[in-house]
Protein backbone atom coordinates (compact mmCIF):
# COMPACT_ATOMS: atom_id res chain seq x y z
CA UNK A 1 147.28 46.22 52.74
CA UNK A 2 144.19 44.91 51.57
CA UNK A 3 141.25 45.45 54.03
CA UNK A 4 137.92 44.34 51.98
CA UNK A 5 138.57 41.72 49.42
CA UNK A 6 136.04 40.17 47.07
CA UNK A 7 136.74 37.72 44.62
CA UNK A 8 135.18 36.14 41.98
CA UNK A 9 131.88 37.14 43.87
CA UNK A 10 128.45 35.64 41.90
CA UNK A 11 124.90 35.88 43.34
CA UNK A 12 122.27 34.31 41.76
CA UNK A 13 118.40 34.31 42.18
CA UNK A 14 115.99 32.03 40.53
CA UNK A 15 112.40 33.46 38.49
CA UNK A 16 110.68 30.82 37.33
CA UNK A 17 112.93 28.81 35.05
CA UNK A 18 115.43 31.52 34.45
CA UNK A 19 118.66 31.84 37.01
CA UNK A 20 119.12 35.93 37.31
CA UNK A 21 122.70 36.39 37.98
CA UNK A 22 122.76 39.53 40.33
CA UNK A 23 126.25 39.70 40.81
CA UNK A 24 128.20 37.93 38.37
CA UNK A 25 131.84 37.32 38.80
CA UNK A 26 133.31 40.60 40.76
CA UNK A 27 136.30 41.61 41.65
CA UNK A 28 136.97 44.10 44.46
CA UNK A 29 139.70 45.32 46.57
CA UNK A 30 139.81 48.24 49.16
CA UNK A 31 142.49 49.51 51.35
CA UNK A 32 141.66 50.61 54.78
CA UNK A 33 140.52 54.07 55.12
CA UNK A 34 139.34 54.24 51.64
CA UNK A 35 136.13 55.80 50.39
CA UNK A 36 134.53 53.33 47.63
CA UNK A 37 131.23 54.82 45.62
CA UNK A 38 129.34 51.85 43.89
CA UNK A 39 127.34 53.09 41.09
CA UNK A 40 124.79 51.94 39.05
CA UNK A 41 121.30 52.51 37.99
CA UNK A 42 118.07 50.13 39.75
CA UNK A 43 118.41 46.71 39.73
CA UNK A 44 121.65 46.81 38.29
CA UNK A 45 123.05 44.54 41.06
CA UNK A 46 124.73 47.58 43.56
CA UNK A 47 122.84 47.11 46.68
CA UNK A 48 122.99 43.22 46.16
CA UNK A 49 127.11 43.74 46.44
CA UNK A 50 126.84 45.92 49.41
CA UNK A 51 124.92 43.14 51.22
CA UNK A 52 126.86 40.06 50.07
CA UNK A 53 129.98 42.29 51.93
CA UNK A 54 128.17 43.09 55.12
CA UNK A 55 127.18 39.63 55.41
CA UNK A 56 123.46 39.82 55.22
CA UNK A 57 123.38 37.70 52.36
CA UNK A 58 125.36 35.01 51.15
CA UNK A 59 126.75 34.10 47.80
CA UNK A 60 126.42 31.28 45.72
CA UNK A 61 129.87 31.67 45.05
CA UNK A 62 132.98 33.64 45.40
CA UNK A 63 135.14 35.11 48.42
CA UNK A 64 134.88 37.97 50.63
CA UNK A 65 137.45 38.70 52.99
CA UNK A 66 137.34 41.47 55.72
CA UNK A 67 140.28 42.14 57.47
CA UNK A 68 141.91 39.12 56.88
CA UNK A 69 138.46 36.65 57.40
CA UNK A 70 137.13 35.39 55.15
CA UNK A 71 133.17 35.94 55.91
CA UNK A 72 131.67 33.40 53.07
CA UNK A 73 133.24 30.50 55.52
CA UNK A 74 132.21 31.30 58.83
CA UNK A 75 129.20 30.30 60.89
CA UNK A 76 126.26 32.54 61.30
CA UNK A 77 126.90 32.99 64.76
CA UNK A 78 130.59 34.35 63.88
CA UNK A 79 129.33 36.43 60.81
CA UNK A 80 126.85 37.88 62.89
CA UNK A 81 129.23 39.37 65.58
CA UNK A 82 131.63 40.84 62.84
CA UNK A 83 128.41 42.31 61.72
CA UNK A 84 127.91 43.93 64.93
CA UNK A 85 131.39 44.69 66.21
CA UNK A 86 133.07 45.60 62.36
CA UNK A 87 130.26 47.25 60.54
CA UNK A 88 127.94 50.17 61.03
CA UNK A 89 124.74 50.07 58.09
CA UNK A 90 122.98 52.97 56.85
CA UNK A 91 120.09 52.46 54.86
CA UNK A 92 117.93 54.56 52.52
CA UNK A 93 114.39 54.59 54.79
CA UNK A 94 116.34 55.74 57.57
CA UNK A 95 114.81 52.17 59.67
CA UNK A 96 114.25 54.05 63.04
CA UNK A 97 111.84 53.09 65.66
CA UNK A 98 109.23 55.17 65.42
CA UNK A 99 108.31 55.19 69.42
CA UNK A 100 111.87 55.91 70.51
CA UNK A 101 113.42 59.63 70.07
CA UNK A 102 116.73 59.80 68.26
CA UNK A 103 119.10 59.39 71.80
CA UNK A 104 117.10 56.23 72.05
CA UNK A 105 117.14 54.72 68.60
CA UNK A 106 121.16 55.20 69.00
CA UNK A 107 121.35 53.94 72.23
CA UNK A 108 119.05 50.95 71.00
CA UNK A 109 121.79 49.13 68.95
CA UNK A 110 124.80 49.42 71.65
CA UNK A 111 126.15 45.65 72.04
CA UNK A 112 127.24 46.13 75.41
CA UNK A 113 125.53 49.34 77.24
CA UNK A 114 127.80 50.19 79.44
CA UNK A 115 127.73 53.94 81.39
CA UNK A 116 130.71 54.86 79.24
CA UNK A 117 128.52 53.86 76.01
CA UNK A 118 125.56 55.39 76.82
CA UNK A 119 128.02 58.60 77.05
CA UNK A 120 129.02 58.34 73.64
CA UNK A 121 125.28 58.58 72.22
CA UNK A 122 125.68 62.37 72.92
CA UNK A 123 129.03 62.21 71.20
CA UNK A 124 127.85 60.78 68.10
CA UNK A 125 124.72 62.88 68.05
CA UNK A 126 126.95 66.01 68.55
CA UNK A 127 129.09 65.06 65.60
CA UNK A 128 126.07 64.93 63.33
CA UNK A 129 124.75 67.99 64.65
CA UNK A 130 121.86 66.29 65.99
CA UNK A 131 122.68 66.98 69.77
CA UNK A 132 120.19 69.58 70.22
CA UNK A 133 117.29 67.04 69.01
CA UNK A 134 118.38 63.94 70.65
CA UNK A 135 114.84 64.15 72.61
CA UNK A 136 112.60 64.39 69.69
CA UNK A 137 110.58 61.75 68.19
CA UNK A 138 111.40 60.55 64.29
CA UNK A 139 108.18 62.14 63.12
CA UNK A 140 109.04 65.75 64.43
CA UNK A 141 112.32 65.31 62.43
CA UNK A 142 113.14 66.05 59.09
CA UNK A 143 114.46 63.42 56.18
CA UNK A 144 117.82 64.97 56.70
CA UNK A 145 117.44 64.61 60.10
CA UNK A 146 116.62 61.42 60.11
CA UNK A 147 119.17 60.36 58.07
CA UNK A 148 121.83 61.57 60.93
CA UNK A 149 120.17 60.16 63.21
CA UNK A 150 121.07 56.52 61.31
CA UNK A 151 124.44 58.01 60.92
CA UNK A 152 124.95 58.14 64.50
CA UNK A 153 123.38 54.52 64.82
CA UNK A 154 125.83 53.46 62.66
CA UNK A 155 128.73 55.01 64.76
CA UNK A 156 127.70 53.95 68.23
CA UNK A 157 129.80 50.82 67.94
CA UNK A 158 132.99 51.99 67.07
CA UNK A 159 132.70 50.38 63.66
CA UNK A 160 135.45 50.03 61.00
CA UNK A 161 133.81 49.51 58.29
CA UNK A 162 130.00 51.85 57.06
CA UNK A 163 128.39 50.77 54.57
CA UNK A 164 125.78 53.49 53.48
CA UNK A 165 122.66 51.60 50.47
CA UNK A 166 121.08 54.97 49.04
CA UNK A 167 121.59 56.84 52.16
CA UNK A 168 120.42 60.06 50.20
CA UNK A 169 117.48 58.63 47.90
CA UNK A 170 114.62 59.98 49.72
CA UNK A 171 116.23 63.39 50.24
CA UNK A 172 116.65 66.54 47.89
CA UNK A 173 119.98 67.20 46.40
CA UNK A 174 120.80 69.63 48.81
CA UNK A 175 120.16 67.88 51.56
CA UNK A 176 121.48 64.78 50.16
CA UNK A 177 125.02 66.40 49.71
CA UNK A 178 125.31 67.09 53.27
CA UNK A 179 124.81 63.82 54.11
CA UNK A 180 127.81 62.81 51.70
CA UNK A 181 129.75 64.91 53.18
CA UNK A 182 129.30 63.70 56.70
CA UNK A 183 130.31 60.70 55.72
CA UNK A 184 133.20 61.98 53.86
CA UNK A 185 134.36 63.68 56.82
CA UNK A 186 134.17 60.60 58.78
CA UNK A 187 135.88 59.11 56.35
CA UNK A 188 138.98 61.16 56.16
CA UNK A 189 138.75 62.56 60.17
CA UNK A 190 138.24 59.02 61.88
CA UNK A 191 139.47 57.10 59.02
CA UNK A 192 136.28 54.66 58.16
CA UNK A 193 136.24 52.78 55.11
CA UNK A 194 133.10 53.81 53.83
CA UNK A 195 131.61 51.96 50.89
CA UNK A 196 128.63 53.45 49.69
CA UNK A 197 125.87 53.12 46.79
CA UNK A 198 123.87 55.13 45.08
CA UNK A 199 122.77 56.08 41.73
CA UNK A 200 124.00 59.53 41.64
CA UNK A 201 127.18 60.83 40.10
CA UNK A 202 128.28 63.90 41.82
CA UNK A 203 129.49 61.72 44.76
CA UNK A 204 132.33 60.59 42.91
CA UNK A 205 133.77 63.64 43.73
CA UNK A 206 134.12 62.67 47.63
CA UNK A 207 135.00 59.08 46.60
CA UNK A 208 138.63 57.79 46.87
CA UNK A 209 137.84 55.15 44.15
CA UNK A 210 134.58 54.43 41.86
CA UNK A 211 132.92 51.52 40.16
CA UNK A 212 129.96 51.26 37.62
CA UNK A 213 127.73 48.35 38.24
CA UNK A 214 125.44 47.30 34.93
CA UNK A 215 123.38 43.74 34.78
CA UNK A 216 125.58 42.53 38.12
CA UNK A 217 128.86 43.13 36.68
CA UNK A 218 131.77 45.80 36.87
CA UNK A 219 131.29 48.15 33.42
């Protein structure tokens, strides 16, 4: 069954008297559980897809449907609780407080903090690794680090859905492949759909299914 569904998705942006389509006229369907790579060089339209389907944009025209809603329709209000309750984002600057160690910077986006939450910040940390630095500060943590530690953010809410925007661009390859491969793991382990973009190739190799973006469209 059909768990993400995007049709005939456009986005467009005006610059002075020219209308830039961003993305123009997609077509997407994942299954649950499915690993989706999105790749395409900068500003080819890639990270403006992965926002139109988390819901922190909207489209000028076209459907998305998660899980049977379809997100272009609803209010704000509803959009932004499927936000919080279906989707866990991981972005490329990592986007942690720097004043809060890593426990708290998890614990900081829980939408109800219960005891039995707060237990689960050590879970998540553990199964990045990170459990052992959950008192440290961002700035006495490495990019990699880092990185896990918005991995773990991502995962404190139980989401269904992660959708990762460069999650590896300001790490070295090395470094950047273990990252992948967390989130391949979680993937296949805890069965997230993961969709995730970036501009490097090797990751098709972890991905269930790949698309090209060029100019806002599907090459």
């Amino acid at each position: 069954m059909t768990f993400i569904k995007v049709k005939n998705l456009l986005k467009q942006y005006r610059q002075g008297t020219k209308t830039i389509n961003a993305v123009d006229d997609i077509d997407l369907n994942l299954n649950k559980g499915e690993f989706l790579a999105i790749i395409g060089s900068s500003g080819s339209g890639k990270s403006t897809l992965l926002q139109l389907i988390g819901g922190l944009d909207r489209p000028t025209k076209g459907i998305i449907e998660i899980d049977g809603a379809e997100i272009t329709k609803i209010s704000d209000a509803k959009l932004t609780t499927l936000r919080r309750d279906k989707i866990g984002f991981i972005f490329q600057n990592f986007n942690l407080i720097p004043t809060l160690t890593a426990a708290q910077n998890v614990e900081a986006v829980i939408a109800k903090r219960t005891k039995r939450d707060r237990a689960r910040v050590k879970e998540v940390l553990k199964k990045v690794g990170l459990e052992e630095r959950a008192n440290h500060l961002p700035s006495l943590l490495s990019g990699g680090e880092q990185q896990r530690v918005a991995i773990a953010r991502a995962l404190i809410n139980e989401p269904a859905i992660i959708l990762a925007d460069e999650p590896t661009g300001n790490l070295d390859s090395k470094t950047g492949e273990s990252i992948i491969r967390i989130l391949h793991d979680l993937n296949k382990q805890n069965k997230k759909t993961v969709i995730l973009v970036t501009h490097s190739d090797y990751v098709k190799k972890y991905a269930d299914q790949t698309i090209e973006i060029k100019d806002g469209k599907i090459t």
